[in-house]
PDB file of N, CA and C in Angstrom:
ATOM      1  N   UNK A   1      -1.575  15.431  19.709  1.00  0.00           N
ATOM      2  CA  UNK A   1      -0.240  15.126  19.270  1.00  0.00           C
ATOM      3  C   UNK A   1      -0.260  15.011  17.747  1.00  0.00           C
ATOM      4  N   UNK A   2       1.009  15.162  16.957  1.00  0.00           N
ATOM      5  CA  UNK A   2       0.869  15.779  15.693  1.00  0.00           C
ATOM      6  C   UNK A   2       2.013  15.294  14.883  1.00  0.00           C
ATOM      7  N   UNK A   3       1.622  14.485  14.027  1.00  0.00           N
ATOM      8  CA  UNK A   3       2.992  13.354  13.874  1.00  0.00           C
ATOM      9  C   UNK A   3       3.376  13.759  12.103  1.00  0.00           C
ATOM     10  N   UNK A   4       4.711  14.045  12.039  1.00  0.00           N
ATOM     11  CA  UNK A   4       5.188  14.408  10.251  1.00  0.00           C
ATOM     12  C   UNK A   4       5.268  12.780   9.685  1.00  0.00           C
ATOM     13  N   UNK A   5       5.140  12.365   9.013  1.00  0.00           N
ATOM     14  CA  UNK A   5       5.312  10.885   8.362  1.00  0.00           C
ATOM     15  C   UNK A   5       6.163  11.579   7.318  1.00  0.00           C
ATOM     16  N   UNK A   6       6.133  12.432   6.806  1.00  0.00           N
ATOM     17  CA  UNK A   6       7.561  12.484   5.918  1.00  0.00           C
ATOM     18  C   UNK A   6       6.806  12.435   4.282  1.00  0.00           C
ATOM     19  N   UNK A   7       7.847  12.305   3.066  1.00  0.00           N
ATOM     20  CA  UNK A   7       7.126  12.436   2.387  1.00  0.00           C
ATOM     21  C   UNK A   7       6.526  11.030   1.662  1.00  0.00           C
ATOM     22  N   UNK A   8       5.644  11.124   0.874  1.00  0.00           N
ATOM     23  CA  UNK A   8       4.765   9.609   0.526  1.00  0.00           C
ATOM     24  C   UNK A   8       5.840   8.930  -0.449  1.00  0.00           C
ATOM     25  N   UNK A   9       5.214   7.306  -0.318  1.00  0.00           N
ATOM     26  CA  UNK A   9       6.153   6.312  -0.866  1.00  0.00           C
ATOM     27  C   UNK A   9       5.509   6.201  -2.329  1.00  0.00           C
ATOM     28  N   UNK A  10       5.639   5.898  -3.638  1.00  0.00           N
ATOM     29  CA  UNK A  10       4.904   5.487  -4.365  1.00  0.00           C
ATOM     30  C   UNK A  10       4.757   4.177  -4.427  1.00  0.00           C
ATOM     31  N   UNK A  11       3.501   3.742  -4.724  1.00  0.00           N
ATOM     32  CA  UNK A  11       3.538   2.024  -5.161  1.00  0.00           C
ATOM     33  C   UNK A  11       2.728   1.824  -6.091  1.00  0.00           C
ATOM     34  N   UNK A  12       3.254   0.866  -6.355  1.00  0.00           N
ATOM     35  CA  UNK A  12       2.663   0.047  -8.054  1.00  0.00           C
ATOM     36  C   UNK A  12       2.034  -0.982  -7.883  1.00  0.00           C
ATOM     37  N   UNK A  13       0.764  -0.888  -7.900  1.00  0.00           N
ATOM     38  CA  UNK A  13      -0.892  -1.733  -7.915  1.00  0.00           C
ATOM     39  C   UNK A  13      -0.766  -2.454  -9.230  1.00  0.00           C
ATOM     40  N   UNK A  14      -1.044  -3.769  -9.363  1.00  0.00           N
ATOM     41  CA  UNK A  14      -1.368  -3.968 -10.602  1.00  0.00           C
ATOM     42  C   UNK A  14      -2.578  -5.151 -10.873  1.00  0.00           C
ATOM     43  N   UNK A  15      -3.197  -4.888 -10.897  1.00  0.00           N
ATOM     44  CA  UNK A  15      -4.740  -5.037 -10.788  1.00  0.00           C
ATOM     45  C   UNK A  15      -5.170  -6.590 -11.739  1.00  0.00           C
ATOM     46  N   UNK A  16      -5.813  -7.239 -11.246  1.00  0.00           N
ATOM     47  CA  UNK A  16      -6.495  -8.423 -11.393  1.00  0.00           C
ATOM     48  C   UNK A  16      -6.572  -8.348 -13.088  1.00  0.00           C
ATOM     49  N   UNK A  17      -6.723  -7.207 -13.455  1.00  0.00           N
ATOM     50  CA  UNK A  17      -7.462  -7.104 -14.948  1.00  0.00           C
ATOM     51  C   UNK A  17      -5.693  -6.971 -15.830  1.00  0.00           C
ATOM     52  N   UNK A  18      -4.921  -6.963 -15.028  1.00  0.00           N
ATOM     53  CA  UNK A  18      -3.399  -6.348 -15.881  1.00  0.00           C
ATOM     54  C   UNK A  18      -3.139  -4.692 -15.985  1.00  0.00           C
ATOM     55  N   UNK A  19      -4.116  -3.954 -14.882  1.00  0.00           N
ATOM     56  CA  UNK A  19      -4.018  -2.264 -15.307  1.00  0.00           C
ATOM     57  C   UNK A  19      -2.997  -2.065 -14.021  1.00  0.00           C
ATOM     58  N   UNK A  20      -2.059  -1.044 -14.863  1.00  0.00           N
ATOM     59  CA  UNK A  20      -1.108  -1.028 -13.940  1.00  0.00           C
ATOM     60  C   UNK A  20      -1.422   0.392 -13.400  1.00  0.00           C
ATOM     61  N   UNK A  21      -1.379   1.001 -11.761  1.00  0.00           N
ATOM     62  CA  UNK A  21      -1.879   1.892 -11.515  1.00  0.00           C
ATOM     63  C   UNK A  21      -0.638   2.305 -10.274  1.00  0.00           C
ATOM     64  N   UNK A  22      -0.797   3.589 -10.351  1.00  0.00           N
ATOM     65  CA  UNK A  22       0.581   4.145  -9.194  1.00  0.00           C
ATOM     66  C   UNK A  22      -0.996   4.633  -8.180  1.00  0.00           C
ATOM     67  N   UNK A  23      -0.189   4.431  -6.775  1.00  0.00           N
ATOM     68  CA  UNK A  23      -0.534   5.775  -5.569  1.00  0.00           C
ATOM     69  C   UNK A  23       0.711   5.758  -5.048  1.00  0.00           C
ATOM     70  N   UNK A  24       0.413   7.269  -4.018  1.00  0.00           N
ATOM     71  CA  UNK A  24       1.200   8.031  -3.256  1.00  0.00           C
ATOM     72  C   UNK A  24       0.584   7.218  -1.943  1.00  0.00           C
ATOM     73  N   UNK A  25       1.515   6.505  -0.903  1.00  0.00           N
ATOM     74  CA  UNK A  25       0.858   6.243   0.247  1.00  0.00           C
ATOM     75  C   UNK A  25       2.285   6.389   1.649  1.00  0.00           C
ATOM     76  N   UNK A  26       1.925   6.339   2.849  1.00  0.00           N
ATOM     77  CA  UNK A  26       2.517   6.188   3.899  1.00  0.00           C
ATOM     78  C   UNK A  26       2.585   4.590   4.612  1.00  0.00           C
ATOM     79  N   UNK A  27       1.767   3.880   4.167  1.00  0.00           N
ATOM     80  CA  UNK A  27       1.368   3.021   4.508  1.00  0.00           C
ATOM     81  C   UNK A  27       0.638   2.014   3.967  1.00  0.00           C
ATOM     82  N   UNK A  28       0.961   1.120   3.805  1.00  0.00           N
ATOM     83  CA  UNK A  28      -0.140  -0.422   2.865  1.00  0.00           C
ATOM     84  C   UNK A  28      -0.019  -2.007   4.001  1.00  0.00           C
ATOM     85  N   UNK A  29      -1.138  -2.152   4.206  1.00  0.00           N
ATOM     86  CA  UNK A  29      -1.360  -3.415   4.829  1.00  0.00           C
ATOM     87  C   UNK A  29      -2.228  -4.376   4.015  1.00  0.00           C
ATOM     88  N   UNK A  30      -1.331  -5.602   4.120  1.00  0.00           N
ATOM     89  CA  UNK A  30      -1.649  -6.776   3.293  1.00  0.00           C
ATOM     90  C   UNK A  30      -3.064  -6.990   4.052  1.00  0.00           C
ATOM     91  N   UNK A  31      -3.871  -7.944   3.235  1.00  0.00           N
ATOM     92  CA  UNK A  31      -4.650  -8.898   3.608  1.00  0.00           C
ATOM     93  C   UNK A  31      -4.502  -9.640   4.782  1.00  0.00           C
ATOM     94  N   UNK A  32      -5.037  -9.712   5.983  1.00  0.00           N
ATOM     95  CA  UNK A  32      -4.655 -10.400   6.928  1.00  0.00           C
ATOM     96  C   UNK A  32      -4.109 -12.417   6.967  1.00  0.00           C
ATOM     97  N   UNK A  33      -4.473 -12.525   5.989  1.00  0.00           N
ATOM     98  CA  UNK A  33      -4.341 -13.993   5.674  1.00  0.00           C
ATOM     99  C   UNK A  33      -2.875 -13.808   4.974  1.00  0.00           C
ATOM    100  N   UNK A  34      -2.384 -12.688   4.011  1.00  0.00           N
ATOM    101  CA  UNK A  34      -0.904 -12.537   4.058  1.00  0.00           C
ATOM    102  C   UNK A  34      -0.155 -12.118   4.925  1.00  0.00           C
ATOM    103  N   UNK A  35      -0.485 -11.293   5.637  1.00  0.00           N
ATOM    104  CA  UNK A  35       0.351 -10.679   6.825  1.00  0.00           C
ATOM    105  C   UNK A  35       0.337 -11.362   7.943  1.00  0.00           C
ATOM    106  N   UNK A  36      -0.731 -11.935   8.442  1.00  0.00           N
ATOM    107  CA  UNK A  36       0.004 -12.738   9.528  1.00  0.00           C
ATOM    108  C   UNK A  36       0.202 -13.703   9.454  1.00  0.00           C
ATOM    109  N   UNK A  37       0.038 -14.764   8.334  1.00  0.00           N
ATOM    110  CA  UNK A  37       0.700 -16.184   7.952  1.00  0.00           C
ATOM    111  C   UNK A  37       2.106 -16.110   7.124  1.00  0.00           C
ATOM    112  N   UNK A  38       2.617 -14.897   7.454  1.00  0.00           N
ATOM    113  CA  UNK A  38       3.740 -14.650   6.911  1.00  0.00           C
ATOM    114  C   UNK A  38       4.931 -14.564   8.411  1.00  0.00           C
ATOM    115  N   UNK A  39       4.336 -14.635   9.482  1.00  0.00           N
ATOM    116  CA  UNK A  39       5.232 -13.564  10.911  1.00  0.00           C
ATOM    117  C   UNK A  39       4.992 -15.103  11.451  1.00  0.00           C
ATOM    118  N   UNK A  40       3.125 -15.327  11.734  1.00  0.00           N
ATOM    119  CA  UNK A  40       2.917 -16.020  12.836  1.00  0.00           C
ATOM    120  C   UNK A  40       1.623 -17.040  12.555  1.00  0.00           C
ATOM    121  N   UNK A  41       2.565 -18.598  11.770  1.00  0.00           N
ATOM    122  CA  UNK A  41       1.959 -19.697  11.065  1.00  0.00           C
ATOM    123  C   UNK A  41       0.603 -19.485  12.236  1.00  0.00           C
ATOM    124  N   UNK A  42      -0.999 -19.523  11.854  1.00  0.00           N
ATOM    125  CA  UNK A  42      -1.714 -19.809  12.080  1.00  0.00           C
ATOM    126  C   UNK A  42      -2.812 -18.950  12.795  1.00  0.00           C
ATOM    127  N   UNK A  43      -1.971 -17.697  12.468  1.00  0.00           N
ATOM    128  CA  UNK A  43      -2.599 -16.488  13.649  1.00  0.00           C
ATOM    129  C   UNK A  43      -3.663 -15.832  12.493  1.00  0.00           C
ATOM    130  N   UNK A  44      -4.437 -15.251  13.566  1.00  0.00           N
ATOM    131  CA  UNK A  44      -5.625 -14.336  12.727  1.00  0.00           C
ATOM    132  C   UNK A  44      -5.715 -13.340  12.889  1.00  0.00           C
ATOM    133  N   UNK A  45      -6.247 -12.097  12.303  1.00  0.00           N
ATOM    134  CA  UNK A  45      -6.480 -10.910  12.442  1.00  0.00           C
ATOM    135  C   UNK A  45      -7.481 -10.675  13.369  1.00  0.00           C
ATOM    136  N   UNK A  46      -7.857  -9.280  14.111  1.00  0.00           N
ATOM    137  CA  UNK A  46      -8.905  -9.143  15.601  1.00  0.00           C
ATOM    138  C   UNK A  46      -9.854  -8.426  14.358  1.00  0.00           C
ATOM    139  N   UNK A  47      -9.796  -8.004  13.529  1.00  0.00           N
ATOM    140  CA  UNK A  47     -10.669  -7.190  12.775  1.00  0.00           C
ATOM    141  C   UNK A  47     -10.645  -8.002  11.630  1.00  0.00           C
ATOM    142  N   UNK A  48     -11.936  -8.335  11.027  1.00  0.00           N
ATOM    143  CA  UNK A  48     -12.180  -8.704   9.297  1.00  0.00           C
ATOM    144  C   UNK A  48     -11.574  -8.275   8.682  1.00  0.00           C
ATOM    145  N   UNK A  49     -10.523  -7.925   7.649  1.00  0.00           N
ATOM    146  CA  UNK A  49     -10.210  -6.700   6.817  1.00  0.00           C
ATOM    147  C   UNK A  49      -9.684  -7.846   5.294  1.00  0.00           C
ATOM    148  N   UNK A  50     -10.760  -8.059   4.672  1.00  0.00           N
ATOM    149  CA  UNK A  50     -10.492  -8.793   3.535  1.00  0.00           C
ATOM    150  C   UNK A  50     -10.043  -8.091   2.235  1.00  0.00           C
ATOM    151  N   UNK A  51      -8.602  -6.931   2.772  1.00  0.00           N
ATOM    152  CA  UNK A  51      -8.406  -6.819   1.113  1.00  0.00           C
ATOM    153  C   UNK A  51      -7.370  -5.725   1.426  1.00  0.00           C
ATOM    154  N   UNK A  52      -6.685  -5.456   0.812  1.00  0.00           N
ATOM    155  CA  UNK A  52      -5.521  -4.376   0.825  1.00  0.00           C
ATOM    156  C   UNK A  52      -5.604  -2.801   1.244  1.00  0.00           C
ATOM    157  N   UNK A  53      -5.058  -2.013   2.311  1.00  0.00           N
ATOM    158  CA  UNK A  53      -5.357  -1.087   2.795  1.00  0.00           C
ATOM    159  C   UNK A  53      -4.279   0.155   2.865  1.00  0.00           C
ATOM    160  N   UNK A  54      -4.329   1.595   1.983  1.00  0.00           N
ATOM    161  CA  UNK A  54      -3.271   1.992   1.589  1.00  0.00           C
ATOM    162  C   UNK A  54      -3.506   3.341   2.659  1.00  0.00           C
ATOM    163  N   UNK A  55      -2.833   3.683   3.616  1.00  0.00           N
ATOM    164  CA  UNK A  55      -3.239   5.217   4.006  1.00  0.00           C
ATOM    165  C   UNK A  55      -2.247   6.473   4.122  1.00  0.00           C
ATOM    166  N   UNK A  56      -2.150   7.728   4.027  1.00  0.00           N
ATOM    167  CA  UNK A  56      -1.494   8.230   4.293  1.00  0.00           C
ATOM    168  C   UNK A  56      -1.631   9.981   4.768  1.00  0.00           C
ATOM    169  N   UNK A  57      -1.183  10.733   5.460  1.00  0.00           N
ATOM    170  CA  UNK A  57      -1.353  11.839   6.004  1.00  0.00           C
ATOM    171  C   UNK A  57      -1.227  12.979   4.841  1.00  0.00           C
ATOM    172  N   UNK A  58      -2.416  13.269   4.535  1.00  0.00           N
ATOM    173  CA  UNK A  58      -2.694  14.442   3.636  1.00  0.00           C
ATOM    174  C   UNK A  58      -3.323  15.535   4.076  1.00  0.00           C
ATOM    175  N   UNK A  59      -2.330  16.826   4.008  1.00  0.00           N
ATOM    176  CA  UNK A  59      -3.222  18.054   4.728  1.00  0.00           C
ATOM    177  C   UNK A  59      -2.620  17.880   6.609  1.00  0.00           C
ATOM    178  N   UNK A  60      -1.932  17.413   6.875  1.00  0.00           N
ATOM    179  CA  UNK A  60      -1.917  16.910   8.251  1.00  0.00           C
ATOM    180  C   UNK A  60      -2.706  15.950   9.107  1.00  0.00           C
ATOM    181  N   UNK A  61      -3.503  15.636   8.352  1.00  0.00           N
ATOM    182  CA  UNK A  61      -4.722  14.353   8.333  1.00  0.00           C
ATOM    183  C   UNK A  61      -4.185  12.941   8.241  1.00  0.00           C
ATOM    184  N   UNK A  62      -4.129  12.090   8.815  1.00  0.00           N
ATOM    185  CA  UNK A  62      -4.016  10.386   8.852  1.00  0.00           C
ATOM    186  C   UNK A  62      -5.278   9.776   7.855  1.00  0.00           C
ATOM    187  N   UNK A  63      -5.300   9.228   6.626  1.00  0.00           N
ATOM    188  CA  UNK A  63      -6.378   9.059   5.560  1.00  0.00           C
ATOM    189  C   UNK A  63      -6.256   7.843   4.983  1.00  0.00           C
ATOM    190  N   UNK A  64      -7.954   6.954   4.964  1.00  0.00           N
ATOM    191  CA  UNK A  64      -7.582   5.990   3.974  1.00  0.00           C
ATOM    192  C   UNK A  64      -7.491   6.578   2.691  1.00  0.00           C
ATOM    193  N   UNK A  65      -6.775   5.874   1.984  1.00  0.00           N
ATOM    194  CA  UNK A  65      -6.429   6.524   0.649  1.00  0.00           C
ATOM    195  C   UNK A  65      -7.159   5.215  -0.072  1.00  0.00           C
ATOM    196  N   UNK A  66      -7.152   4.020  -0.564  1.00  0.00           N
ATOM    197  CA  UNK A  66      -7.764   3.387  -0.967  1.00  0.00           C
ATOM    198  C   UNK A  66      -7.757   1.979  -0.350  1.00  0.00           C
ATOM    199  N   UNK A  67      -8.918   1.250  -0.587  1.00  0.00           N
ATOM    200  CA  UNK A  67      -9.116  -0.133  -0.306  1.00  0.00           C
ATOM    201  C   UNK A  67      -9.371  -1.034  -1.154  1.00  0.00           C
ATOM    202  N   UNK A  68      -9.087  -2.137  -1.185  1.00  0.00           N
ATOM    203  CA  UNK A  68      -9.095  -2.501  -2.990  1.00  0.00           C
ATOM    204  C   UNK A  68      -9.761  -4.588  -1.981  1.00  0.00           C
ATOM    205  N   UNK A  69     -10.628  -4.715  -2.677  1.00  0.00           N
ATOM    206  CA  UNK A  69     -10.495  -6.489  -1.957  1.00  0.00           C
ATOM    207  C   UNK A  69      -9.210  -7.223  -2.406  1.00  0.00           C
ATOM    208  N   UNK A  70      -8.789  -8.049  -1.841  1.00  0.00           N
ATOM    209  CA  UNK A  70      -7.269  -9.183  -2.047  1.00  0.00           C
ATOM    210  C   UNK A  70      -7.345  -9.416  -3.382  1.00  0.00           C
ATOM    211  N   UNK A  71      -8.639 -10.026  -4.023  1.00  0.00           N
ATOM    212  CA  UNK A  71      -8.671 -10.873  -5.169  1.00  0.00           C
ATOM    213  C   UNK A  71      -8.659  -9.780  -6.472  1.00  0.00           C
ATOM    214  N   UNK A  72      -8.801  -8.156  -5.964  1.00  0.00           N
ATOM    215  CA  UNK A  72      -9.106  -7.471  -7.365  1.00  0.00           C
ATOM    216  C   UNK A  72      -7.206  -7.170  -7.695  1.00  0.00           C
ATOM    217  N   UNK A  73      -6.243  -7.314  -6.047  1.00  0.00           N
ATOM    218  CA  UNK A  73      -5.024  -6.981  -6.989  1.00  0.00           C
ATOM    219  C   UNK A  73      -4.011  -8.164  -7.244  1.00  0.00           C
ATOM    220  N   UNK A  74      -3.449  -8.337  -8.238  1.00  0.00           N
ATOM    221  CA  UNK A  74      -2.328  -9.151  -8.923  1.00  0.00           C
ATOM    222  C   UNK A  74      -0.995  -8.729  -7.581  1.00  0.00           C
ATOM    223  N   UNK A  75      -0.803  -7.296  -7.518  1.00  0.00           N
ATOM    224  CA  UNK A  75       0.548  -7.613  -7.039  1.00  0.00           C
ATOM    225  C   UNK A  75       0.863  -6.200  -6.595  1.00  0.00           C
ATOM    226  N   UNK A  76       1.505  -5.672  -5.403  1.00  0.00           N
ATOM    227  CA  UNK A  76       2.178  -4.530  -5.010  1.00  0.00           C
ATOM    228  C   UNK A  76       3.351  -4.207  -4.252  1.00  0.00           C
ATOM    229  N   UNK A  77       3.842  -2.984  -5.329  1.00  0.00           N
ATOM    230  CA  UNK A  77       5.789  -3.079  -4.567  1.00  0.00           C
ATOM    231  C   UNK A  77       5.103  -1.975  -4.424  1.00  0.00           C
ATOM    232  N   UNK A  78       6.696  -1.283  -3.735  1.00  0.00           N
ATOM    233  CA  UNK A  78       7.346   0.091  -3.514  1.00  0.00           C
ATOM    234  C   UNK A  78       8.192   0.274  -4.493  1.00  0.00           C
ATOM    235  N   UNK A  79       7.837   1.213  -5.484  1.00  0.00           N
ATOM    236  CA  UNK A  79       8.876   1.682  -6.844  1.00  0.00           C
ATOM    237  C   UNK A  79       8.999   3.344  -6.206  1.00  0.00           C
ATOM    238  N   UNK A  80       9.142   3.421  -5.234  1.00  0.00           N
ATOM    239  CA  UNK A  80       9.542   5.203  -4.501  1.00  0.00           C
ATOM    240  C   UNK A  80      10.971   5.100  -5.358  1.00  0.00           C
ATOM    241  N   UNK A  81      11.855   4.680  -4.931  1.00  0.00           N
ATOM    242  CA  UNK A  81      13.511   4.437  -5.404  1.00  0.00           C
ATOM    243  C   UNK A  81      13.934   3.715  -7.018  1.00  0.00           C
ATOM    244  N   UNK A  82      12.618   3.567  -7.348  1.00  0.00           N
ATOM    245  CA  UNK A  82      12.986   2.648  -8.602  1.00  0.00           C
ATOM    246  C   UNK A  82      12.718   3.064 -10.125  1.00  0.00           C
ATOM    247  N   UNK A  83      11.943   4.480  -9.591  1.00  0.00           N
ATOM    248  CA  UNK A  83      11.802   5.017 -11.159  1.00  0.00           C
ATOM    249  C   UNK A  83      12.943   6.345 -11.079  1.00  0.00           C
ATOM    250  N   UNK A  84      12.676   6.663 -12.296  1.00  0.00           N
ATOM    251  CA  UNK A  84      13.928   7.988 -12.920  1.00  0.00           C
ATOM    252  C   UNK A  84      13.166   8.621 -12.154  1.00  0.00           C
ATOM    253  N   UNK A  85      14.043   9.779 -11.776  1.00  0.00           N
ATOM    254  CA  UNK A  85      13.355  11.175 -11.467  1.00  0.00           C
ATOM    255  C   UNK A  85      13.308  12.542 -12.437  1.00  0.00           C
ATOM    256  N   UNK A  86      12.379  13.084 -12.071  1.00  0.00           N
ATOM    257  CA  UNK A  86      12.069  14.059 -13.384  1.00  0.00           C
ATOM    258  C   UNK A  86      13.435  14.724 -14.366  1.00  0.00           C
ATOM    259  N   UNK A  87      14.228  14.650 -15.409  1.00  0.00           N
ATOM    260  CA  UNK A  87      14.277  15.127 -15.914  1.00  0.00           C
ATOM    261  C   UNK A  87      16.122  14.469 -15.724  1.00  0.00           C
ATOM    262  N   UNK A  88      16.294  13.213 -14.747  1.00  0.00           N
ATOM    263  CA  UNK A  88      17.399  12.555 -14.106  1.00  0.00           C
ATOM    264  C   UNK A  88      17.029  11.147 -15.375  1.00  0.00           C
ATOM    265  N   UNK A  89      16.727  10.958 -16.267  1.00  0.00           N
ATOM    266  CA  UNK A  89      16.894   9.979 -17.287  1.00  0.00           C
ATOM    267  C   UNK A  89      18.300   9.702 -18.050  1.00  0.00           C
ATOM    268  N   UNK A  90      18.813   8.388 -18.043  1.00  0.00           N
ATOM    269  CA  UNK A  90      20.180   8.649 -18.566  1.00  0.00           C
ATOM    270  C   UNK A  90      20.056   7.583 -19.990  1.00  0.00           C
TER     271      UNK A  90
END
């Protein structure tokens, strides 16, 4: 089975050190200590996963794209909708 996800979101990483860095992703999962003490006070994750997880379908492929530990990032949105688009500057 063979799934389109559509096209990638951008997001804005901005890193422990103050470097501000874009990816292209389909997908980002918090730290489990943010994500599920955010839904369900006291719950834990079934898998270890100590740090931010970005993936997305490249080539028709499902891919981690990067993993970063919790403590190396400051902070991450979705700026897909929030920057100019090429050549759309007013």
């Amino acid at each position: 089975m063979s799934y389109d996800h559509g096209p990638l979101d951008t997001y804005e990483i901005i890193w422990a050190t103050g470097y501000v860095e874009y990816i292209a992703a389909h997908q980002v999962l918090l730290p489990p200590n943010d994500m599920f003490s955010a839904f369900i006070p006291g719950a834990t994750a079934t898998k270890k996963r100590d740090g931010w997880t970005f993936h997305g379908q490249i080539d028709g492929r499902w891919k981690l794209l990067l993993f970063a530990p919790a403590e190396d990032i400051k902070s991450v949105r979705n700026v897909t909708h929030t920057r100019d688009s090429a050549g759309g500057a007013s």
